[in-house]
Protein backbone atom coordinates (compact mmCIF):
# COMPACT_ATOMS: atom_id res chain seq x y z
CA UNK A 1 80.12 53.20 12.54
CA UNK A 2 78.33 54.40 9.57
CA UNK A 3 77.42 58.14 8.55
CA UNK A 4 77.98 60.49 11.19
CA UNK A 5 75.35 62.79 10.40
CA UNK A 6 72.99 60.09 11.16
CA UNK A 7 71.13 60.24 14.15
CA UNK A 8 71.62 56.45 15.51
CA UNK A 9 67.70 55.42 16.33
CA UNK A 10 67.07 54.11 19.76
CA UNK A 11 67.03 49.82 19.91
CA UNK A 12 63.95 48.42 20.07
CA UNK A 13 63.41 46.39 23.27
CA UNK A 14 65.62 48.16 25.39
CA UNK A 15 65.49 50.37 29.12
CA UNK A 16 63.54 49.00 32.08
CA UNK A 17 60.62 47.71 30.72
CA UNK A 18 62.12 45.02 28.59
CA UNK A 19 64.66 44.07 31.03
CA UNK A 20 61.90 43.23 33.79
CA UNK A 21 59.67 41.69 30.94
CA UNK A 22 63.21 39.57 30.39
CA UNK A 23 63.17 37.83 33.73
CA UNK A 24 59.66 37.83 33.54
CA UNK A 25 58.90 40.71 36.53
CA UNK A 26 54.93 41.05 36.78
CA UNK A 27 53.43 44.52 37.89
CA UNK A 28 53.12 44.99 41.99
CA UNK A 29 55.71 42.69 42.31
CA UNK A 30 59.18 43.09 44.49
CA UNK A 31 62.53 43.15 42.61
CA UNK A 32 65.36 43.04 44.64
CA UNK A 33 68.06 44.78 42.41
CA UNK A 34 72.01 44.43 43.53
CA UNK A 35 73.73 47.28 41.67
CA UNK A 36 77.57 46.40 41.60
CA UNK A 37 80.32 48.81 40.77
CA UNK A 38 81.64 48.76 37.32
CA UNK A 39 85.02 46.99 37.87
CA UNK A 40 86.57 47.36 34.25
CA UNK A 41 90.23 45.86 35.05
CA UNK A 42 88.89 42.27 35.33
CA UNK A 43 89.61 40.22 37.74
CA UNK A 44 92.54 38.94 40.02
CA UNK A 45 92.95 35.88 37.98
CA UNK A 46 93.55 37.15 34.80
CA UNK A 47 95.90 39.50 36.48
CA UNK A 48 98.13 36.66 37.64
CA UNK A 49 98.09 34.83 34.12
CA UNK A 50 98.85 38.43 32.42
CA UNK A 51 102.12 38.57 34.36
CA UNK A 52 100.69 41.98 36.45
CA UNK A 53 102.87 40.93 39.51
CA UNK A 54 105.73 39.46 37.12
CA UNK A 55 108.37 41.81 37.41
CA UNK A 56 109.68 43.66 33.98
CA UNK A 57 113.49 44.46 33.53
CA UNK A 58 113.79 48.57 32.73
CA UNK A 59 109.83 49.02 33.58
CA UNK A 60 109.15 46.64 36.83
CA UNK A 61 111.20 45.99 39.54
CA UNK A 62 110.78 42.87 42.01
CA UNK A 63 110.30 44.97 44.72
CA UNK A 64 107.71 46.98 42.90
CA UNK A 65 106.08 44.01 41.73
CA UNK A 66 105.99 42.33 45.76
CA UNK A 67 104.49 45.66 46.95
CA UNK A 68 101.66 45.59 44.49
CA UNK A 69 100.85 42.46 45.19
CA UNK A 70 100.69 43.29 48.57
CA UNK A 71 98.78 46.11 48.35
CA UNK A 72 96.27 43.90 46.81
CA UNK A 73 96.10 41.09 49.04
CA UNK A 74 95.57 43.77 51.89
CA UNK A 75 92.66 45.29 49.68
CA UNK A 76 90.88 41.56 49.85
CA UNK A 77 91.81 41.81 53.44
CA UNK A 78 90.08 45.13 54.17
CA UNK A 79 87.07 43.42 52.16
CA UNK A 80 86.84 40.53 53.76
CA UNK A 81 86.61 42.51 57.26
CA UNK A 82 84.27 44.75 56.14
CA UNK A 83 82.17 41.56 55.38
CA UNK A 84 83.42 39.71 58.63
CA UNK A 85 82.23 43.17 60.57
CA UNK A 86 78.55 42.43 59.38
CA UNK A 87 78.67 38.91 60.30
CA UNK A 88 78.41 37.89 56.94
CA UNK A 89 80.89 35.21 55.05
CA UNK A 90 81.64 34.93 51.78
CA UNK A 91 82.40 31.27 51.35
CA UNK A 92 83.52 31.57 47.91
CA UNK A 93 87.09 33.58 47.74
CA UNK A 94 89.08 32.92 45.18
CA UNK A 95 91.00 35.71 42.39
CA UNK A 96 88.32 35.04 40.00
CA UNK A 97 85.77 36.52 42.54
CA UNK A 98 88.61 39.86 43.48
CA UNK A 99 87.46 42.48 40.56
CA UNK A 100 89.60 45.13 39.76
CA UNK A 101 88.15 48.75 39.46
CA UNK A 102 90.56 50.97 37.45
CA UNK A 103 92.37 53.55 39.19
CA UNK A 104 94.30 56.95 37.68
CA UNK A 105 95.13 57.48 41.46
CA UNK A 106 96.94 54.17 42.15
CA UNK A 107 100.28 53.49 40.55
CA UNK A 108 99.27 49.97 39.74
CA UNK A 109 96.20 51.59 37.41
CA UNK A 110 93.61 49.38 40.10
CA UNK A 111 91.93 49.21 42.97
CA UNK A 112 90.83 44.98 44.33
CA UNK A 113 87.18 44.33 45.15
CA UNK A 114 85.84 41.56 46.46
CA UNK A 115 82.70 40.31 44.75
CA UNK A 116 80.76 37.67 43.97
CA UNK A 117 78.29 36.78 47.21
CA UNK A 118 76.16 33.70 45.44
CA UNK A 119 77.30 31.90 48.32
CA UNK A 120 77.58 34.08 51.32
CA UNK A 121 75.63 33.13 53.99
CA UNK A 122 75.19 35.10 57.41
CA UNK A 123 75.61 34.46 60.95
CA UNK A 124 73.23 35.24 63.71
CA UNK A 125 74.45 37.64 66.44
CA UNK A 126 75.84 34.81 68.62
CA UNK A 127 76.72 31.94 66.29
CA UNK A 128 80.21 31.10 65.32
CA UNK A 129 79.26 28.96 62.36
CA UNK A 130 76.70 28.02 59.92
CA UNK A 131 75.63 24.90 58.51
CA UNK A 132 75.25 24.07 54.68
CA UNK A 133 75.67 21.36 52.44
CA UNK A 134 77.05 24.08 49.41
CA UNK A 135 80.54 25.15 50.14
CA UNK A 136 82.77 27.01 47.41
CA UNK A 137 85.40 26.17 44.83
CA UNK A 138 87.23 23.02 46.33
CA UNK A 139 90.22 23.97 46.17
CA UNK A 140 89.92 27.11 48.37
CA UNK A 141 87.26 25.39 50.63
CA UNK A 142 88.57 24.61 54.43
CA UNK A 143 88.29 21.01 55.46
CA UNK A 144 85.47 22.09 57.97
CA UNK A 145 83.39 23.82 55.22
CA UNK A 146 83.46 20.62 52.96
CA UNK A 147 81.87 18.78 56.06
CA UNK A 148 79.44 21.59 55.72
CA UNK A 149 80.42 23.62 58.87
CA UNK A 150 81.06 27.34 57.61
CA UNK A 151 82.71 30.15 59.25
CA UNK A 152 84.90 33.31 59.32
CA UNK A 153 88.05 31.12 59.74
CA UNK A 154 86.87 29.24 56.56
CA UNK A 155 87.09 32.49 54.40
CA UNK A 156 90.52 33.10 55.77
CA UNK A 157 91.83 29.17 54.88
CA UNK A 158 90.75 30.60 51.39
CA UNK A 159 92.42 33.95 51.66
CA UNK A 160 95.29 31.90 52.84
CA UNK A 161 95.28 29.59 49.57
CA UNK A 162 94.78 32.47 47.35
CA UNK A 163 98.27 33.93 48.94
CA UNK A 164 99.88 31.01 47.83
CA UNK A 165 98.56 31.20 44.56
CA UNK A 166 99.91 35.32 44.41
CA UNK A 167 103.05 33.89 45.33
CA UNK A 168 103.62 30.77 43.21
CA UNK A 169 101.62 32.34 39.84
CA UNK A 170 100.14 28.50 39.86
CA UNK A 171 96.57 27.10 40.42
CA UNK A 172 96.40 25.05 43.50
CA UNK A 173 96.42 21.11 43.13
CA UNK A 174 95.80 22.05 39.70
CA UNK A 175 96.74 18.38 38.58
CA UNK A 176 94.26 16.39 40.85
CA UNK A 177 90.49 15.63 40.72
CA UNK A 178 87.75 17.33 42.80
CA UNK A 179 87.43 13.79 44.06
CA UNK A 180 91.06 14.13 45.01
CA UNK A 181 91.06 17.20 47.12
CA UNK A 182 88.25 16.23 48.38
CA UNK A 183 89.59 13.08 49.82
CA UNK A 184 93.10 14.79 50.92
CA UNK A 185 91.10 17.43 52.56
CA UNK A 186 89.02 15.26 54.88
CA UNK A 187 91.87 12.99 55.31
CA UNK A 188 94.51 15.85 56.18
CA UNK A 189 96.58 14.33 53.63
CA UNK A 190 97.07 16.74 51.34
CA UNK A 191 98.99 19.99 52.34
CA UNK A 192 100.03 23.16 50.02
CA UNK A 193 104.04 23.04 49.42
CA UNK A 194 105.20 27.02 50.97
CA UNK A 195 108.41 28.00 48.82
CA UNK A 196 109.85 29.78 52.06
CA UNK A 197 113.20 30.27 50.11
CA UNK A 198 111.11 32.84 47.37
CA UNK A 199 109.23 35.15 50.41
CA UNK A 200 109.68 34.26 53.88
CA UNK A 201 107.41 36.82 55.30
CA UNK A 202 104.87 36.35 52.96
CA UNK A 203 104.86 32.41 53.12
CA UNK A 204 104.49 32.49 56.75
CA UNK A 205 101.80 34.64 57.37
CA UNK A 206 99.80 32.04 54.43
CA UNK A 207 100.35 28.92 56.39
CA UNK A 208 98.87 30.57 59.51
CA UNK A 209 95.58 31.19 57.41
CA UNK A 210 95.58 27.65 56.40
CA UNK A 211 95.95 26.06 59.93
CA UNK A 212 94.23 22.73 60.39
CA UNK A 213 92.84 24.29 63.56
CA UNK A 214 90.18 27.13 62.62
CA UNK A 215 90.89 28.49 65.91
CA UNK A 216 94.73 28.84 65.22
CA UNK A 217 93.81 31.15 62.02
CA UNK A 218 94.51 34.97 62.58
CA UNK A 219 91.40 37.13 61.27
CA UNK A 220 91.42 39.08 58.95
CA UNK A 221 91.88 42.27 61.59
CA UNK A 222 95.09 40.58 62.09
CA UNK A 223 96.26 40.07 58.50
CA UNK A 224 95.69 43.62 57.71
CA UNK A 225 97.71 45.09 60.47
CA UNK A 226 100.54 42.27 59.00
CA UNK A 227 100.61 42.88 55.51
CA UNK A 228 100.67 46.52 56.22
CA UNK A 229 103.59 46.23 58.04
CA UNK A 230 105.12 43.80 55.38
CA UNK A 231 104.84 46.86 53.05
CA UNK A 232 106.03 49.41 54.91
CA UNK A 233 109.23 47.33 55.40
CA UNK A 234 109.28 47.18 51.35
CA UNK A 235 108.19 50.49 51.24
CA UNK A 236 111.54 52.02 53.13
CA UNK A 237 113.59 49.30 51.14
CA UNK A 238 112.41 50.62 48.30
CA UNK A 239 113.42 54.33 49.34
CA UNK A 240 116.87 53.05 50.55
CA UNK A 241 117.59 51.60 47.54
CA UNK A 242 116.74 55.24 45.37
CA UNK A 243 118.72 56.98 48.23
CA UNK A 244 121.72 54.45 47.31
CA UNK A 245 121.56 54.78 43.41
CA UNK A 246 121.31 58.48 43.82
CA UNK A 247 124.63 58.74 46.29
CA UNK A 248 126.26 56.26 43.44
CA UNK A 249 125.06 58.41 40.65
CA UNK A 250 126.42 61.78 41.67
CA UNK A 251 129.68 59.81 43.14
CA UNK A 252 130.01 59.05 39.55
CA UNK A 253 128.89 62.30 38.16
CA UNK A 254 131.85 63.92 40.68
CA UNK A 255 134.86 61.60 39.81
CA UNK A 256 133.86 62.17 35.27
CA UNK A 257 134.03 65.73 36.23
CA UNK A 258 137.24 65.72 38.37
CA UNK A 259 138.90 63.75 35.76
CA UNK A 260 137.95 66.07 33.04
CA UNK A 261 138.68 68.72 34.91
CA UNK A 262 142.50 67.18 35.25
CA UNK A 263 142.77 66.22 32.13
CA UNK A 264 141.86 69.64 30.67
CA UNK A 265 144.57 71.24 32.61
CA UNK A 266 146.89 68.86 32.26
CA UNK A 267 146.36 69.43 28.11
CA UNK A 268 146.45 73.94 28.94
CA UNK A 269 150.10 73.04 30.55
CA UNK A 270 151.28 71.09 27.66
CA UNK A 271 150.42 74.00 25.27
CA UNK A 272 152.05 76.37 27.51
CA UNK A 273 155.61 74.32 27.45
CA UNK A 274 155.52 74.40 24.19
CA UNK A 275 154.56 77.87 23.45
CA UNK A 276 157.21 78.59 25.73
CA UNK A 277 159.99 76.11 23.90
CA UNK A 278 158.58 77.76 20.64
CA UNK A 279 159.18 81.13 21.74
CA UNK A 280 162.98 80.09 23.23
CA UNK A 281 164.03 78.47 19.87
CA UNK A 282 162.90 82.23 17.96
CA UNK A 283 164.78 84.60 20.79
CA UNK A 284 168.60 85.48 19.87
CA UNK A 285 171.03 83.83 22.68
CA UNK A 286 172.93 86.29 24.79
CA UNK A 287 176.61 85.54 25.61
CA UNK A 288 175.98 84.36 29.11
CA UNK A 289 173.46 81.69 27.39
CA UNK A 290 170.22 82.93 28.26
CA UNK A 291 167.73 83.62 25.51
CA UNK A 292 167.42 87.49 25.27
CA UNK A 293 163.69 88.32 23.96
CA UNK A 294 163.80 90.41 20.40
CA UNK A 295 163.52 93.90 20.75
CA UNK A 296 161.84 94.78 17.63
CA UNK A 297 159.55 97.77 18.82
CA UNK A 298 162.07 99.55 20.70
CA UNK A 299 164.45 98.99 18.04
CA UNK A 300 162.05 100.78 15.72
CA UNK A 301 161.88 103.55 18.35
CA UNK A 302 165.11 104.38 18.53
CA UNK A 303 165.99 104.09 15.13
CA UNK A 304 163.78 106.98 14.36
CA UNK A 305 164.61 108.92 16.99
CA UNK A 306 168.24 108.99 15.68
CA UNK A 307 166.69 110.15 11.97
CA UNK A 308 165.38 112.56 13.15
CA UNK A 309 167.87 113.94 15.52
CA UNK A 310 170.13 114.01 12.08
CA UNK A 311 168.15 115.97 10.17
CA UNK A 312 168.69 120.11 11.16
C-alpha cells in the first residue's frame, strides 16, 4: 500500500484512449459498447458448488434453503421473458451464464441476472424459429437446437435442465462425452433421471420444460406464475411452522412457571408447619391438653402494677 502521504500517480496507458487503441478502434469509426451491470456475487454455478442452497443446521433451514432457490429460478424466469417479450433467445442458459448482483435488500444477499448473449439470436415478427448451425453448451441444448432449429421452447428445455441441476447440486451427464449427448439427444435415448421422492412440485414442473415435444413446453409466462405459487405455498409453511414453535415455546414457558410457582408454595407451607410445631413444643400445656401461648408481656404488666399498688 505504501506511504499514505503519497499521492498514488495516475497509470500510464489507462482511460479511453488506450482502451480503444487496445482493440485497435481508428478515429470516425463506430464502437458498439454493451455496458453490463456489475454483478459482484458471481455466478449461479459457483453458488451451487459453495453449498448457497445447502441447508445449514442452527443458520439454514431446508425450507429456507428451497425458497431461495426458488426465488432464483423465478428471477431467470422473469429474465428469460423479458428476453422472450423482445423476440429475442438466448440459446445459451446455463448457471454459469445467471450472475448474481449483490443485494442488502434481499435476505439471500443477491439478486439472479441472466447474462451472457454471445449466442442470442432474434426472431422476426412472425417466425417461430431460427436456423443456425451454433447452438449452446450441449448439455443444456434441446434436441431441435442441435439439428440447428432454435427457438423460445429451446431456452426453456435449458431452463428446464438447469432446474434439475438446482435440485440435484450435480452437473448433467457429467460422466459422458459431448459425442455422447450428442448421440442420446438425437436418438431420444438419453433422458435426465427426476428424483420425485426429494421435490415433487419442483421435479414436475422441470420435466414439462424438457418435453420431447417443443410444443408441450410451458413458456416462461407460465413458469413464473408456477414457481410463484410454489413459494407462496413455502412461504405460509414457513409462517405456520414459526406460529407452531411460538405456541410450543410459551406452552413451555407457562407449565416452568406453574411448576415453580407450586413448588414455591408448596416449600412457604412447609416452613409454616414447622414454625408452627416449633412454636407448640415452646408453649406451656394447659390441663385440658391444649398448648396455652406464654404470657410474658402481660405478666410483666401486672407484676408492676401490683408494686406499685404496694407501695403508699
Amino acid at each position: 500500500m505504501g506511504n499514505p502521504r503519497v499521492v498514488a500517480q495516475k497509470q500510464q496507458g489507462s482511460g479511453w484512449a488506450h482502451a480503444l487503441q487496445t482493440i485497435s478502434v481508428l478515429p470516425d469509426e463506430i464502437l458498439m459498447v454493451m455496458v453490463l451491470e456489475l454483478c459482484e456475487s458471481g455466478s449461479l454455478s459457483s453458488a451451487l458448488r459453495n453449498g448457497t442452497f445447502t441447508p445449514q443446521p442452527g443458520r439454514l433451514s431446508p425450507l429456507t434453503a428451497r425458497r431461495m432457490l426458488v426465488r432464483t429460478a423465478t428471477e431467470v424466469c422473469r429474465g428469460m421473458l423479458h428476453l422472450h417479450n423482445a423476440n429475442v433467445i438466448h440459446g445459451d442458459l446455463k448457471p454459469s451464464n445467471v450472475l448474481l448482483s449483490h443485494s442488502s435488500k434481499d435476505r439471500r444477499g443477491f439478486v439472479a441476472k441472466v447474462a451472457d448473449f454471445g449466442l442470442s439470436k432474434l426472431l422476426n415478427d412472425n417466425a417461430k424459429h431460427v436456423l443456425s448451425d451454433q447452438f449452446g453448451t450441449v448439455a443444456y441444448s434441446s434436441p431441435e437446437a442441435i439439428n440447428g432449429n432454435h427457438s423460445k421452447a429451446s431456452d426453456v428445455w435449458a431452463f428446464g435442465v438447469m432446474l434439475w441441476e438446482l435440485i440435484t447440486l450435480e452437473r448433467p451427464y457429467s460422466k459422458l462425452s459431448v459425442p455422447q449427448i450428442m448421440a442420446g439427444m438425437m436418438l431420444n435415448t438419453l433422458h435426465l433421471e427426476w428424483p420425485r421422492h426429494l421435490w415433487p412440485g419442483l421435479c414436475a414442473i422441470g420435466e414439462r420444460c424438457v418435453a420431447p415435444d417443443p410444443a408441450a413446453r410451458p413458456s416462461f409466462a407460465q413458469l413464473e406464475e408456477e414457481l410463484v405459487v410454489l413459494e407462496e405455498a413455502m412461504r405460509e409453511e414457513s409462517r405456520r411452522r414459526i406460529l407452531l414453535e411460538r405456541a410450543a415455546a410459551s406452552t413451555t414457558a407457562s407449565t416452568t412457571a406453574s411448576t415453580t410457582a407450586s413448588t414455591s408454595s408448596k416449600a412457604v407451607a412447609a416452613a409454616d408447619c414447622r414454625a408452627q410445631e416449633v412454636t407448640a413444643a415452646a408453649a406451656p400445656c394447659s390441663p385440658f391438653g391444649a398448648a396455652v401461648a406464654p404470657q410474658t408481656a402481660d405478666f410483666m404488666t401486672d407484676a408492676g402494677a401490683s408494686i406499685a399498688e404496694a407501695q403508699p
